[in-house]
N, C-alpha and C. Protein backbone atom coordinates (compact mmCIF):
# COMPACT_ATOMS: atom_id res chain seq x y z
N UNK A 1 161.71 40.08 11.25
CA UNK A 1 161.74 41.51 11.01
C UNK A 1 163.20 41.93 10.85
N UNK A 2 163.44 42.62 9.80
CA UNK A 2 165.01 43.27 9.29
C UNK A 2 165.22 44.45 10.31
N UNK A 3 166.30 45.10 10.20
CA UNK A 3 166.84 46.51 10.76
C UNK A 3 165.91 47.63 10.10
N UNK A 4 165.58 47.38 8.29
CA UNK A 4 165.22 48.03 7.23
C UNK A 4 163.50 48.32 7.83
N UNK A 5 162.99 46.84 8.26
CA UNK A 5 161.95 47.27 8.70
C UNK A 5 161.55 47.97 9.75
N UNK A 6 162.18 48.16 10.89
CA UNK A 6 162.48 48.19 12.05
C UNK A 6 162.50 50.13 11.38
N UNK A 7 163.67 50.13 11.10
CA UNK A 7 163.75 51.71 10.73
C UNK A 7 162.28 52.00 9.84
N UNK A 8 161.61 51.83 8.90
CA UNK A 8 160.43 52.05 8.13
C UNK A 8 159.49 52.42 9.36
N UNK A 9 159.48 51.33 10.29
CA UNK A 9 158.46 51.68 11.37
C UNK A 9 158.30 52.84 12.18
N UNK A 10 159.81 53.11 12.33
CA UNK A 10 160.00 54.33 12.97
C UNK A 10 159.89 55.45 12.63
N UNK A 11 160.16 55.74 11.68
CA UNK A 11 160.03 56.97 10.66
C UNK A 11 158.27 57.19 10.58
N UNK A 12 157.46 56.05 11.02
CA UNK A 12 155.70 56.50 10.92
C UNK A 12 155.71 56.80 12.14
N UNK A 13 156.39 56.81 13.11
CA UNK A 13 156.33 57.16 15.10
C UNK A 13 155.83 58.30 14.94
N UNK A 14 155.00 58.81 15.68
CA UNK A 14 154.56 60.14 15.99
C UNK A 14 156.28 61.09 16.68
N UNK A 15 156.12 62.05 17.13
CA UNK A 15 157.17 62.83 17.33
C UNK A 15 157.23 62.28 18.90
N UNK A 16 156.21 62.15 19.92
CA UNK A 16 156.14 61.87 21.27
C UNK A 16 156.78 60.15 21.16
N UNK A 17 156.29 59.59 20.17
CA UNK A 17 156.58 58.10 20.29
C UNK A 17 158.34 57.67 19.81
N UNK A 18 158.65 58.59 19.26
CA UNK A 18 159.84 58.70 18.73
C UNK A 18 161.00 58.72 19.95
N UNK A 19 160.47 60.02 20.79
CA UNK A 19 161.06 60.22 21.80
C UNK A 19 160.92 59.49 23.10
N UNK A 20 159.80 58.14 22.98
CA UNK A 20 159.95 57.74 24.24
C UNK A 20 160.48 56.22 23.36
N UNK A 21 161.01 55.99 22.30
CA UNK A 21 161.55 55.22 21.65
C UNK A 21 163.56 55.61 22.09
N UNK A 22 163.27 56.70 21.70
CA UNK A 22 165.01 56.97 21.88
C UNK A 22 165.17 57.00 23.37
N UNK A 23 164.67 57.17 24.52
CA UNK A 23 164.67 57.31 25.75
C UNK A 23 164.78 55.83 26.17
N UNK A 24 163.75 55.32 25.65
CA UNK A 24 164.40 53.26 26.13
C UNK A 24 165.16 52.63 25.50
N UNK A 25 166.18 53.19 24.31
CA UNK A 25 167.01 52.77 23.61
C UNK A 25 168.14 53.26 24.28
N UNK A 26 168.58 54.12 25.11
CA UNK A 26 169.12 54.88 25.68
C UNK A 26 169.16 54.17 26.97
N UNK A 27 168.38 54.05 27.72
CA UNK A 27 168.16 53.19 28.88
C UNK A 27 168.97 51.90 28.51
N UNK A 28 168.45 51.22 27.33
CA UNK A 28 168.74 49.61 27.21
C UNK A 28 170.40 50.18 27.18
N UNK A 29 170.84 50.94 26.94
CA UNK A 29 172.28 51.50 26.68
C UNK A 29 173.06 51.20 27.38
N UNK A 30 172.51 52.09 28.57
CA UNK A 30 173.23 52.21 30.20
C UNK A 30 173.06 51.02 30.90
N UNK A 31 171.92 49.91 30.55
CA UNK A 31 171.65 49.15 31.52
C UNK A 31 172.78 47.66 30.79
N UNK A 32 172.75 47.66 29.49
CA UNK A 32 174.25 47.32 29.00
C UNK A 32 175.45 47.80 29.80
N UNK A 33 176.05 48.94 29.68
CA UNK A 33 177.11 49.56 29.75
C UNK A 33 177.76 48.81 31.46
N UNK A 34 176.06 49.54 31.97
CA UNK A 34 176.54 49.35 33.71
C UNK A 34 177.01 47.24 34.03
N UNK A 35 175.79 46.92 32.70
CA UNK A 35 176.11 45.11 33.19
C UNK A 35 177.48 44.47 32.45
N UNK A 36 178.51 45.16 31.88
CA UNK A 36 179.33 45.52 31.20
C UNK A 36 180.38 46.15 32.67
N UNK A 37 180.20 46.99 33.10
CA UNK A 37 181.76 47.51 33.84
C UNK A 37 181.17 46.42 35.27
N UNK A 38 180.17 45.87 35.43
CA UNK A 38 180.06 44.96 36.61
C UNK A 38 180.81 43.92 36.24
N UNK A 39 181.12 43.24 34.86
CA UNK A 39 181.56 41.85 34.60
C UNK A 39 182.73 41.82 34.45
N UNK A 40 183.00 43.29 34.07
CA UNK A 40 185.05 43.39 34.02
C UNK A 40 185.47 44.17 35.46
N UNK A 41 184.77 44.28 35.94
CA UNK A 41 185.74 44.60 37.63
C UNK A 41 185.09 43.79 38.35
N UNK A 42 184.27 42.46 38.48
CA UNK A 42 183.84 41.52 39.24
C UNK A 42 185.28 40.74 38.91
N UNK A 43 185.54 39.94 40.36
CA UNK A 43 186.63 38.93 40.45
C UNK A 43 187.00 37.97 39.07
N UNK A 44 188.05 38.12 38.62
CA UNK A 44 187.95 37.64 37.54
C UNK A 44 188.12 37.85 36.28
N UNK A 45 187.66 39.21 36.05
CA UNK A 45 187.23 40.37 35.24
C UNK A 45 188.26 40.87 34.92
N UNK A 46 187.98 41.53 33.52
CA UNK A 46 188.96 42.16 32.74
C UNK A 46 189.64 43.19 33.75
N UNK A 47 189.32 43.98 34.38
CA UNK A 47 189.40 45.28 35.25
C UNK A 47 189.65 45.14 36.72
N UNK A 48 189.38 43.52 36.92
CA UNK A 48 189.88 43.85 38.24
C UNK A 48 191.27 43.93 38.97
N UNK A 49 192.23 43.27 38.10
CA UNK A 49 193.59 43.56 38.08
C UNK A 49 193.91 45.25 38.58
N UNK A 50 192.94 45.96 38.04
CA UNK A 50 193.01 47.57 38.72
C UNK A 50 192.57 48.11 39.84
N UNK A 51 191.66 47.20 39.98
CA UNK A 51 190.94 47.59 41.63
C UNK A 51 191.77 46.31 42.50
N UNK A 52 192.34 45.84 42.20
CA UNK A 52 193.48 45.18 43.24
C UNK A 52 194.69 45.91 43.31
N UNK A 53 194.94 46.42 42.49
CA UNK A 53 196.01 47.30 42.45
C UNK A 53 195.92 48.60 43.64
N UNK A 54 194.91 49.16 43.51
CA UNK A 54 194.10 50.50 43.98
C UNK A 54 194.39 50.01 45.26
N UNK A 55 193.54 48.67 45.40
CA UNK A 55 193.44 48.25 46.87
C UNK A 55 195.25 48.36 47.91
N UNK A 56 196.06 47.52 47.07
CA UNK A 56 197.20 47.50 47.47
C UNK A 56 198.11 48.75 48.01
N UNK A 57 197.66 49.94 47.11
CA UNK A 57 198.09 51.08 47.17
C UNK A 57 197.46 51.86 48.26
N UNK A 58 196.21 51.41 48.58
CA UNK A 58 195.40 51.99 49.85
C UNK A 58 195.93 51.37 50.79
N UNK A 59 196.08 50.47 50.93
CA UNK A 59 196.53 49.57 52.38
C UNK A 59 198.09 49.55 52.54
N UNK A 60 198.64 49.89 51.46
CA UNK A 60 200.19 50.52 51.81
C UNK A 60 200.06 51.98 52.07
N UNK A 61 199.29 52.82 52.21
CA UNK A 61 199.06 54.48 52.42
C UNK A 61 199.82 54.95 51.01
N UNK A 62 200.12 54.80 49.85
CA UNK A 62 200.87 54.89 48.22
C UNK A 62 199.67 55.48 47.97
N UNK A 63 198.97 56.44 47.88
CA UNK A 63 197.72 57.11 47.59
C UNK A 63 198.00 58.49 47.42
N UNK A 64 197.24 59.28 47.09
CA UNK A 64 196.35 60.55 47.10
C UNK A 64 195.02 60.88 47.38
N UNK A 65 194.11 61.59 48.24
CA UNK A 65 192.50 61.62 48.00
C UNK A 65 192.63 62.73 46.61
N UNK A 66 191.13 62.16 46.13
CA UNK A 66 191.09 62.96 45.28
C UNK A 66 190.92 64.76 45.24
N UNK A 67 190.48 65.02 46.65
CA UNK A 67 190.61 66.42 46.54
C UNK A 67 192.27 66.76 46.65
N UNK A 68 193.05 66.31 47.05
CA UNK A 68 194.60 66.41 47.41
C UNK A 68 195.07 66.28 45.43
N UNK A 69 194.41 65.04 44.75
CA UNK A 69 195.08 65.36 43.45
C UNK A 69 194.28 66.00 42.77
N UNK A 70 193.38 67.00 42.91
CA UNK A 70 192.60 67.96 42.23
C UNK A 70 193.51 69.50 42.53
N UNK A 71 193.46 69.57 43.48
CA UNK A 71 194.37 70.71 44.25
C UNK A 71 195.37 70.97 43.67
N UNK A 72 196.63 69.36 43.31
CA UNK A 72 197.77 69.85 42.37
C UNK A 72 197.55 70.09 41.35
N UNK A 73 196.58 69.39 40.84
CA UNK A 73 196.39 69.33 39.01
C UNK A 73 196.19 71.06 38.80
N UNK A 74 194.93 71.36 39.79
CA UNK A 74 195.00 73.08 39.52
C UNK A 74 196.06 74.27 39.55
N UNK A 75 197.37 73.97 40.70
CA UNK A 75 198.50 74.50 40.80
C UNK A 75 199.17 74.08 39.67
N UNK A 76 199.08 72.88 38.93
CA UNK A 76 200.09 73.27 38.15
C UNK A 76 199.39 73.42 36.84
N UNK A 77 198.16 73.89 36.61
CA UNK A 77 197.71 74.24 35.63
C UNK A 77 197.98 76.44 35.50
N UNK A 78 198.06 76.37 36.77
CA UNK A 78 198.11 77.84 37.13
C UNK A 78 199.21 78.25 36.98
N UNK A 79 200.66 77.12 36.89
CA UNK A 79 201.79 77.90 36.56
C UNK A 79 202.31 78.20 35.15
């Protein structure tokens, strides 16, 4: 089966079938995406070089919480 057919098929979907078509295409999306940011910040991983970093910066107290850098971002949006 082509893409060509694949699309032909869809275009006969009822309007309900359409939409529970784009809803698990959507799903298969996220369930990519999420098995995707697990494989680059798992040990090893493209990303984890950043969450070691993070870590280092927590355990030296080199931080901010995020309500503390929300707070400035707004002061100095206000000046």
């Amino acid at each position: 089966m082509t893409v060509e057919n694949i699309k032909e098929a869809i275009v006969q979907l009822s309007e309900p079938d359409r939409k529970q078509l784009a809803d698990w295409l959507e799903e298969l999306d996220e369930e990519e995406w999420d098995r995707q940011m697990e494989e680059d910040f798992s040990p090893g991983g493209r990303g984890a070089h950043l969450l070691e970093k993070v870590d280092r910066e927590i355990q030296s107290g080199n931080y901010t919480s995020l309500e503390e850098g929300l707070r400035r971002r707004r002061d100095q949006r206000a000046k």
